[in-house]
Protein backbone atom coordinates (compact mmCIF):
# COMPACT_ATOMS: atom_id res chain seq x y z
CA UNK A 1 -5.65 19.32 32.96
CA UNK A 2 -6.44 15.54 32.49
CA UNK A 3 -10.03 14.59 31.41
CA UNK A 4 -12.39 12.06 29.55
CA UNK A 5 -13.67 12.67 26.41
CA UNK A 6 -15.91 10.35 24.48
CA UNK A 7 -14.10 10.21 21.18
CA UNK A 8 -16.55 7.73 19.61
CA UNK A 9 -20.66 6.15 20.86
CA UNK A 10 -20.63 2.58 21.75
CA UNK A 11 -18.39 0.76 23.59
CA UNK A 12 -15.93 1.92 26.41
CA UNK A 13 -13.00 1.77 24.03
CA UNK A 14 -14.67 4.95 22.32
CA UNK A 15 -13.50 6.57 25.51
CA UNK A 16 -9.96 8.72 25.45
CA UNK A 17 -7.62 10.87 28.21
CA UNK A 18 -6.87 14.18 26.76
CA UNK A 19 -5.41 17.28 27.61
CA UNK A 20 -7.78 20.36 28.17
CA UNK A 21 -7.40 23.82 28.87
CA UNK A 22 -7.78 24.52 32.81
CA UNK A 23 -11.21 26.12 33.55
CA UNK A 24 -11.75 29.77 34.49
CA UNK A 25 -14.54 30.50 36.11
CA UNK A 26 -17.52 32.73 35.11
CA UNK A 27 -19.82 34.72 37.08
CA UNK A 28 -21.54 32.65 39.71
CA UNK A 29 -19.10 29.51 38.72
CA UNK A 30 -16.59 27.89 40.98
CA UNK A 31 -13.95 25.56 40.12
CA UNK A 32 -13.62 22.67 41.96
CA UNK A 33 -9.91 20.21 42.15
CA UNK A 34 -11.33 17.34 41.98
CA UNK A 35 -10.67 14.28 44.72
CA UNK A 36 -13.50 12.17 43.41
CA UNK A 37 -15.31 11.76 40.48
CA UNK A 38 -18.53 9.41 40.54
CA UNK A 39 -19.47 7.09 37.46
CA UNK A 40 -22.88 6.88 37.12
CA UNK A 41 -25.22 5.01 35.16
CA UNK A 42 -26.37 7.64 33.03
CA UNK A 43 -22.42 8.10 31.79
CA UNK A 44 -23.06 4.59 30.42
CA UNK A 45 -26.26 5.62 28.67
CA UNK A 46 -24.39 8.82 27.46
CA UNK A 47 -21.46 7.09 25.77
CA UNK A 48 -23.23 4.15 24.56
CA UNK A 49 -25.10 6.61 22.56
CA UNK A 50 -28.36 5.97 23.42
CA UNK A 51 -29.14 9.61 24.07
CA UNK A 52 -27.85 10.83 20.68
CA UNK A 53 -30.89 12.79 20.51
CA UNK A 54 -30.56 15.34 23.54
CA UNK A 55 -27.56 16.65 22.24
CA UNK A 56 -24.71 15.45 23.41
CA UNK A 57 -21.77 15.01 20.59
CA UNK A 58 -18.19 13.72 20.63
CA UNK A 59 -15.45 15.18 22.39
CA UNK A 60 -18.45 15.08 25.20
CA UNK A 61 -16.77 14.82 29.08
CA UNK A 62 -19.24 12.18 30.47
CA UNK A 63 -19.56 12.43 34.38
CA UNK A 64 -22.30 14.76 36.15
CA UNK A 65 -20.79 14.83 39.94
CA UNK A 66 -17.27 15.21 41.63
CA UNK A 67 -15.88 16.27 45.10
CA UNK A 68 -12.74 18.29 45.81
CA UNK A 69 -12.01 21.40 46.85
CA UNK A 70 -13.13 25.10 45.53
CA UNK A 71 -10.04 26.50 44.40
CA UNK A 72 -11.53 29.51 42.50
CA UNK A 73 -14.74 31.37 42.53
CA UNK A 74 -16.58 33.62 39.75
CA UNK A 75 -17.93 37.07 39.69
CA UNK A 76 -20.63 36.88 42.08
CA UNK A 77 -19.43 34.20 44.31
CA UNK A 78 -18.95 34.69 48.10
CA UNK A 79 -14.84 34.03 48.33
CA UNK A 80 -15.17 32.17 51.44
CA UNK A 81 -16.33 29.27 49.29
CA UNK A 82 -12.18 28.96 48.40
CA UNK A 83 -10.76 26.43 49.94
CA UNK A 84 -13.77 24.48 51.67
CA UNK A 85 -14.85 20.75 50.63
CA UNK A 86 -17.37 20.09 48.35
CA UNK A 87 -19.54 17.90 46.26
CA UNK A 88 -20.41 19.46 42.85
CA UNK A 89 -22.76 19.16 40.27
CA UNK A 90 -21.32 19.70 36.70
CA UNK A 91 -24.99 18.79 34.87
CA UNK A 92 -25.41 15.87 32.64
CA UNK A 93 -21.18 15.94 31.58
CA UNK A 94 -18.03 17.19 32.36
CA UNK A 95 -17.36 15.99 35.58
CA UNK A 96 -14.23 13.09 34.63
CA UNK A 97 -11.85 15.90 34.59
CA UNK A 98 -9.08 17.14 37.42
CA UNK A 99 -10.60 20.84 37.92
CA UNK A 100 -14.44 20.47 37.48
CA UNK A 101 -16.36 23.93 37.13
CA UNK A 102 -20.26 24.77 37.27
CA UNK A 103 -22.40 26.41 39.47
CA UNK A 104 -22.09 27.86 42.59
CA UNK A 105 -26.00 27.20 42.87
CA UNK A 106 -24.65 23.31 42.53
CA UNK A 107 -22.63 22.98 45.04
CA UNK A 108 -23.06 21.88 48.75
CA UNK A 109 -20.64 21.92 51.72
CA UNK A 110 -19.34 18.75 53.11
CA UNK A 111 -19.30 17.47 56.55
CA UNK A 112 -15.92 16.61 57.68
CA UNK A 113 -16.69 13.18 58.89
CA UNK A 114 -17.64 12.35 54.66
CA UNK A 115 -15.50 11.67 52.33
CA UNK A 116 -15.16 12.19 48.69
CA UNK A 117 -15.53 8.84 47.86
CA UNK A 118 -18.50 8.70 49.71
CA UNK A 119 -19.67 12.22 49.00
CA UNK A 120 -19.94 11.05 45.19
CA UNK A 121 -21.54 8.21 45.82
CA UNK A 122 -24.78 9.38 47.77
CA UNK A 123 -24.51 13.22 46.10
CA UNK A 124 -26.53 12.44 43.48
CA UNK A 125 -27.82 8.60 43.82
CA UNK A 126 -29.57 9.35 46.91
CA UNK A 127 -31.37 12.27 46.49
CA UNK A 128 -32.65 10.79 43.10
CA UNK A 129 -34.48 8.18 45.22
CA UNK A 130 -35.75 10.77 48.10
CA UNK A 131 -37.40 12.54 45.72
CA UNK A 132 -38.40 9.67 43.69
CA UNK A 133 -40.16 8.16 46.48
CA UNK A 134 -41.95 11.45 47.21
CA UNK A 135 -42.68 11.73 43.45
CA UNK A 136 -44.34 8.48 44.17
CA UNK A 137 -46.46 9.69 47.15
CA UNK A 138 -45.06 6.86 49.08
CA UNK A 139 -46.09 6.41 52.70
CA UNK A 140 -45.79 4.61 55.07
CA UNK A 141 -47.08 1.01 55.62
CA UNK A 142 -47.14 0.75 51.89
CA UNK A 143 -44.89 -2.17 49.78
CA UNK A 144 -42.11 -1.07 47.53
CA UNK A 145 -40.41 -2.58 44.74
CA UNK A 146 -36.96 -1.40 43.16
CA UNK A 147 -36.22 -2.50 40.18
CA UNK A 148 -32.16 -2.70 39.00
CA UNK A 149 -31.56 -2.20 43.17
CA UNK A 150 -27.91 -3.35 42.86
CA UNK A 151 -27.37 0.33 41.52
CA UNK A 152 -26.52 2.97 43.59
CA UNK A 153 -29.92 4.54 43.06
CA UNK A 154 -31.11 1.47 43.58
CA UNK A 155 -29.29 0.95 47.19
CA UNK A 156 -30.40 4.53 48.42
CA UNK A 157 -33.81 3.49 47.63
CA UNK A 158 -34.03 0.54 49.25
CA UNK A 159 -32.31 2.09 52.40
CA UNK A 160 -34.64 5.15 51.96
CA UNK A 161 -37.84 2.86 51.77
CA UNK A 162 -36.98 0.58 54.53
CA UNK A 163 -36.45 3.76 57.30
CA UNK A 164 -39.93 5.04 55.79
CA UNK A 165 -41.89 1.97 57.44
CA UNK A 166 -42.95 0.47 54.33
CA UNK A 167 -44.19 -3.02 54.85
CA UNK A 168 -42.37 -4.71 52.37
CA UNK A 169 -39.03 -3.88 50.03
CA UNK A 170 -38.72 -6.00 47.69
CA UNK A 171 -35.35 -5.96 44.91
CA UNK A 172 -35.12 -7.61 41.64
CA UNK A 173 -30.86 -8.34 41.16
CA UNK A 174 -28.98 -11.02 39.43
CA UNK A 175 -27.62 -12.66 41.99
CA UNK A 176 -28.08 -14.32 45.09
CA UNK A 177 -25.34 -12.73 46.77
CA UNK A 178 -26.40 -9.10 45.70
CA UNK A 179 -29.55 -10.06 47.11
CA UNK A 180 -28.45 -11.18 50.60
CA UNK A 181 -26.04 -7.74 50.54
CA UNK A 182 -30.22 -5.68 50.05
CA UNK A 183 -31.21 -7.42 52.60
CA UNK A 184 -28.52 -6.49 54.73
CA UNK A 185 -29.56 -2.91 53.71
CA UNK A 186 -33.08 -3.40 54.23
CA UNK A 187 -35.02 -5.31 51.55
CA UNK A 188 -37.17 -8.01 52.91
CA UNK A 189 -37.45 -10.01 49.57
CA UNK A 190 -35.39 -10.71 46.70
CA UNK A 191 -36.47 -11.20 43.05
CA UNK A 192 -34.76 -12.38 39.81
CA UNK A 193 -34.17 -9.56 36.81
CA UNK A 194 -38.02 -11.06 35.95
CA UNK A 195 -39.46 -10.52 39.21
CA UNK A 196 -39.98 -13.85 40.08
CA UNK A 197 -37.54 -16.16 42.31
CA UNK A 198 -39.61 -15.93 45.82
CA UNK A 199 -42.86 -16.95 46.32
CA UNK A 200 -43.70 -14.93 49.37
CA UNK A 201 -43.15 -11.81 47.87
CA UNK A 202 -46.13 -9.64 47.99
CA UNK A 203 -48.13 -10.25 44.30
CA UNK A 204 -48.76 -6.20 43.87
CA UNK A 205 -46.96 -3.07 45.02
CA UNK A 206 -48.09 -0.01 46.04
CA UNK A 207 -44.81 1.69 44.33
CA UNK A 208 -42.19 0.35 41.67
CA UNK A 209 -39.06 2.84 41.29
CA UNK A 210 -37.44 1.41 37.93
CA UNK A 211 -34.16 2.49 37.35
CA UNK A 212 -34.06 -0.46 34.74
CA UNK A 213 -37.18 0.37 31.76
CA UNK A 214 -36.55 -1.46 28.67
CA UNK A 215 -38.32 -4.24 26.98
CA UNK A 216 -39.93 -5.24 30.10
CA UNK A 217 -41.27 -2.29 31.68
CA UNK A 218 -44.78 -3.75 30.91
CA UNK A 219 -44.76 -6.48 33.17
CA UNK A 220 -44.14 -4.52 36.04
CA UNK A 221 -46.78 -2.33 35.70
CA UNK A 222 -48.55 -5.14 35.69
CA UNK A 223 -47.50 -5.54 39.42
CA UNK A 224 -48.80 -2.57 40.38
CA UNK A 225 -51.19 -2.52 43.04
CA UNK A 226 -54.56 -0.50 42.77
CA UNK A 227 -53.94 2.60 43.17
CA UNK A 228 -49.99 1.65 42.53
CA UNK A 229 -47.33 4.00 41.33
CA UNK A 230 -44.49 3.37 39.25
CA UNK A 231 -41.70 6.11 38.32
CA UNK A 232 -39.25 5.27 35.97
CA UNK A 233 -36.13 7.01 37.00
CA UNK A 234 -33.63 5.58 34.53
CA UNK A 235 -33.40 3.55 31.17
CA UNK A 236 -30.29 1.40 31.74
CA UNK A 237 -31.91 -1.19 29.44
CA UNK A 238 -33.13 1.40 26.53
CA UNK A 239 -36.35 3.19 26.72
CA UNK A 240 -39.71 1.27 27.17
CA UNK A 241 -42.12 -0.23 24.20
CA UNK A 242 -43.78 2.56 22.61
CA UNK A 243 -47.25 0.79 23.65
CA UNK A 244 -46.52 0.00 26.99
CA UNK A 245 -48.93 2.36 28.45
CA UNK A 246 -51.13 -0.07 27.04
CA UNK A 247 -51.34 -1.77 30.40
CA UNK A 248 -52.44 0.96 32.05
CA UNK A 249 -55.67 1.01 29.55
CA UNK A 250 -55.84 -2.92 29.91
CA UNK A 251 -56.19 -2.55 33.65
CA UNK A 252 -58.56 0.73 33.79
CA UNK A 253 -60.31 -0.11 36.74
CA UNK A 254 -57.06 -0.38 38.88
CA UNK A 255 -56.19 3.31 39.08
CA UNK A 256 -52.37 2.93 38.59
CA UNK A 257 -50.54 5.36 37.29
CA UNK A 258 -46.93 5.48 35.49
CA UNK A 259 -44.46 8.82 35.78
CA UNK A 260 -40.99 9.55 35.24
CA UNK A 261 -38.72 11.67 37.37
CA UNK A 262 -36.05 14.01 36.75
CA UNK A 263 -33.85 16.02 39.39
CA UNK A 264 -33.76 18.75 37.04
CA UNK A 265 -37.64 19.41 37.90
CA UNK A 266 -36.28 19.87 41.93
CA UNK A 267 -35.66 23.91 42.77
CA UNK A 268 -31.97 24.37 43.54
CA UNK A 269 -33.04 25.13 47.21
CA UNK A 270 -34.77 21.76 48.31
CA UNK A 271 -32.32 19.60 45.83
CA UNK A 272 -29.45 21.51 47.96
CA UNK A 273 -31.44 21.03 51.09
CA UNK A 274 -32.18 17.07 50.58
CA UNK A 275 -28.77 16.71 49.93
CA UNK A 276 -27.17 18.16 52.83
CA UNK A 277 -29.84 15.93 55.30
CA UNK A 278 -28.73 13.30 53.29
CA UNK A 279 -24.69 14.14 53.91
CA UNK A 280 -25.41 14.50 57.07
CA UNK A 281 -27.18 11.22 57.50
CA UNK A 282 -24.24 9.03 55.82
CA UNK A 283 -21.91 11.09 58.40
CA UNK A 284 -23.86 9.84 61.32
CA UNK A 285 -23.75 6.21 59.96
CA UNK A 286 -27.33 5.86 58.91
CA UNK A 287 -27.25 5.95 55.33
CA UNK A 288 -24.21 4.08 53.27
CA UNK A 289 -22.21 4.69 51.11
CA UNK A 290 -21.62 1.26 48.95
CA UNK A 291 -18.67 1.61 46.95
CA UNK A 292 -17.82 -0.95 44.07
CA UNK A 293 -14.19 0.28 43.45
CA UNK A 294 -11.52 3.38 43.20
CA UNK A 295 -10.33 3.75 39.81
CA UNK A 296 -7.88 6.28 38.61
CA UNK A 297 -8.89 8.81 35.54
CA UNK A 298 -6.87 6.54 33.48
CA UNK A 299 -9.37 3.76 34.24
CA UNK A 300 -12.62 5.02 32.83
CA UNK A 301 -12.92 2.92 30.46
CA UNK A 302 -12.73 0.01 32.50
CA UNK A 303 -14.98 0.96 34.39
CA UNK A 304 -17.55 1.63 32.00
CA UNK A 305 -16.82 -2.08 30.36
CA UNK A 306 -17.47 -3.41 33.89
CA UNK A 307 -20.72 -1.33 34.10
CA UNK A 308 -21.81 -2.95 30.82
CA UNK A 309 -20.84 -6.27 32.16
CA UNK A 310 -23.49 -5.70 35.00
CA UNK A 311 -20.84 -6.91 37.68
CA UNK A 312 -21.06 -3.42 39.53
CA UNK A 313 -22.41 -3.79 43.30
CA UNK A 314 -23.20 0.36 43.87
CA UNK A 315 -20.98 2.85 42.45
CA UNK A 316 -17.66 3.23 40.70
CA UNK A 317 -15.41 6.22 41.62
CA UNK A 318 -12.38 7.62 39.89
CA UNK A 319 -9.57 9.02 41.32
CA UNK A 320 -7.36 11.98 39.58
């Protein structure tokens, strides 16, 4: 089979199509022939190199999610599961390939009203910011802020936040065209990467979901309400100051608080659960699925350089 390998960390030329061996399945594991492949931002983190230290080495398949359908099951694996449509998965790699494998525990059914494309662009993005936004204790009534919400984590949230009744979404984006597309999708203001640009924007937030971190992660917690959350779900711009929690200490008396959030701390049962509401949801026409562009394999690269240009309005999806 085809797949992506990251032959070299840094830029997207490191990336290379290779031959593999065809997958077999283990006990529990299905194979999946893949009709979609998402590209997240995390794949960008992963090949940049930026995570050198959890592990991951070259020769590394970058991609976490894919939809297709089962074409073999494991030891252990009800066989109805062969043939039927799903979205899969494959953990923090391995998903740009043509037969994906993990799981069975990771997979989930799809309604037949979803497609791939859409599938692997709400499988994972989506449930991130459900559970983000519960991590958060949000409620609501209560203002939001989502930082980096031209993202498809970003999107869900916003969407996500806006049916929850909270009083105000606000977005930081780089444009004012991404920011007219939010509010089509249910932010009520629209901020610069800074968090400035609109003066009626609420001055403090009860919650901040930061998909962005970096260099400026201490401002916004400076933003924070009292009482005010922030979870930083992603580092897209490298990992925050070493001292920001500083401005938690500065600001004592204000109660806020600053977490991260990882799916991988969600039991299989509720991820599977949220996932399948949320499915369901897009197939009904109340959540949606944004979709940047279809790329073939061929094209990963490319789209990782346009991820690093920052020109990507949701989510990129390959194509075998």
């Amino acid at each position: 089979m085809r797949a992506v390998t990251i032959e070299r960390f840094g830029d997207p030329s490191g990336l290379a199509v290779t031959e593999l061996p065809a997958p077999v399945p283990g006990p529990g594991q299905v194979v999946v022939e893949t009709e979609a492949i998402g590209v997240g931002g995390v794949d960008a983190v992963i090949r940049r190199g930026t995570l050198g230290g959890f592990g991951f080495t070259t020769g590394t398949i970058p991609g976490s999610e894919v939809a297709g359908t089962v074409t073999a099951a494991g030891v252990g694996v009800d066989a109805s599961w062969v043939g039927r449509r799903v979205w899969m998965f494959t953990g923090t790699s391995g998903g740009y390939v043509e037969q994906a494998i993990a799981r069975v525990d990771d997979v989930v059914a799809l309604p037949g009203e979803l497609s791939s494309i859409d599938a692997v662009t709400l499988g994972s993005s989506a449930v991130v910011a459900h559970f983000a936004l519960a991590h958060a204790h949000f409620a609501a009534g209560e203002s939001v802020l989502v930082r980096g919400a031209a993202g498809s984590i970003g999107i869900a949230t916003v969407e996500l936040a806006a049916r929850g009744g909270a009083s105000a979404v606000a977005v930081t984006t780089s444009s004012a065209e991404r920011g007219q597309r939010l509010r089509e999708l249910g932010a009520t203001h629209v901020l610069d990467r800074s968090g400035g640009g609109d003066a009626s924007t609420p001055a403090a937030y009860d919650v901040i979901i930061d998909v962005v971190a970096g260099p400026d992660t201490p401002a916004f917690v400076d933003r924070l309400a009292a009482n005010g959350r922030l979870v930083l779900v992603g580092v897209v711009a490298g990992m925050p100051p070493a001292n920001f929690g500083a401005r938690l200490l500065g600001a004592f008396q204000q109660s806020r608080s600053v977490a991260t959030f990882s799916l991988d701390t969600v039991p299989a049962g509720p991820r599977n659960g949220a996932r399948t509401d949320i499915f369901a949801a897009a197939a009904r026409g109340e959540l949606h699925a944004v979709v940047h562009d279809v790329l073939s394999l061929d094209d990963a690269a490319d789209a990782h350089r346009q991820m690093d240009d920052g020109t990507v309005f949701g989510r990129i999806v390959l194509v075998p």
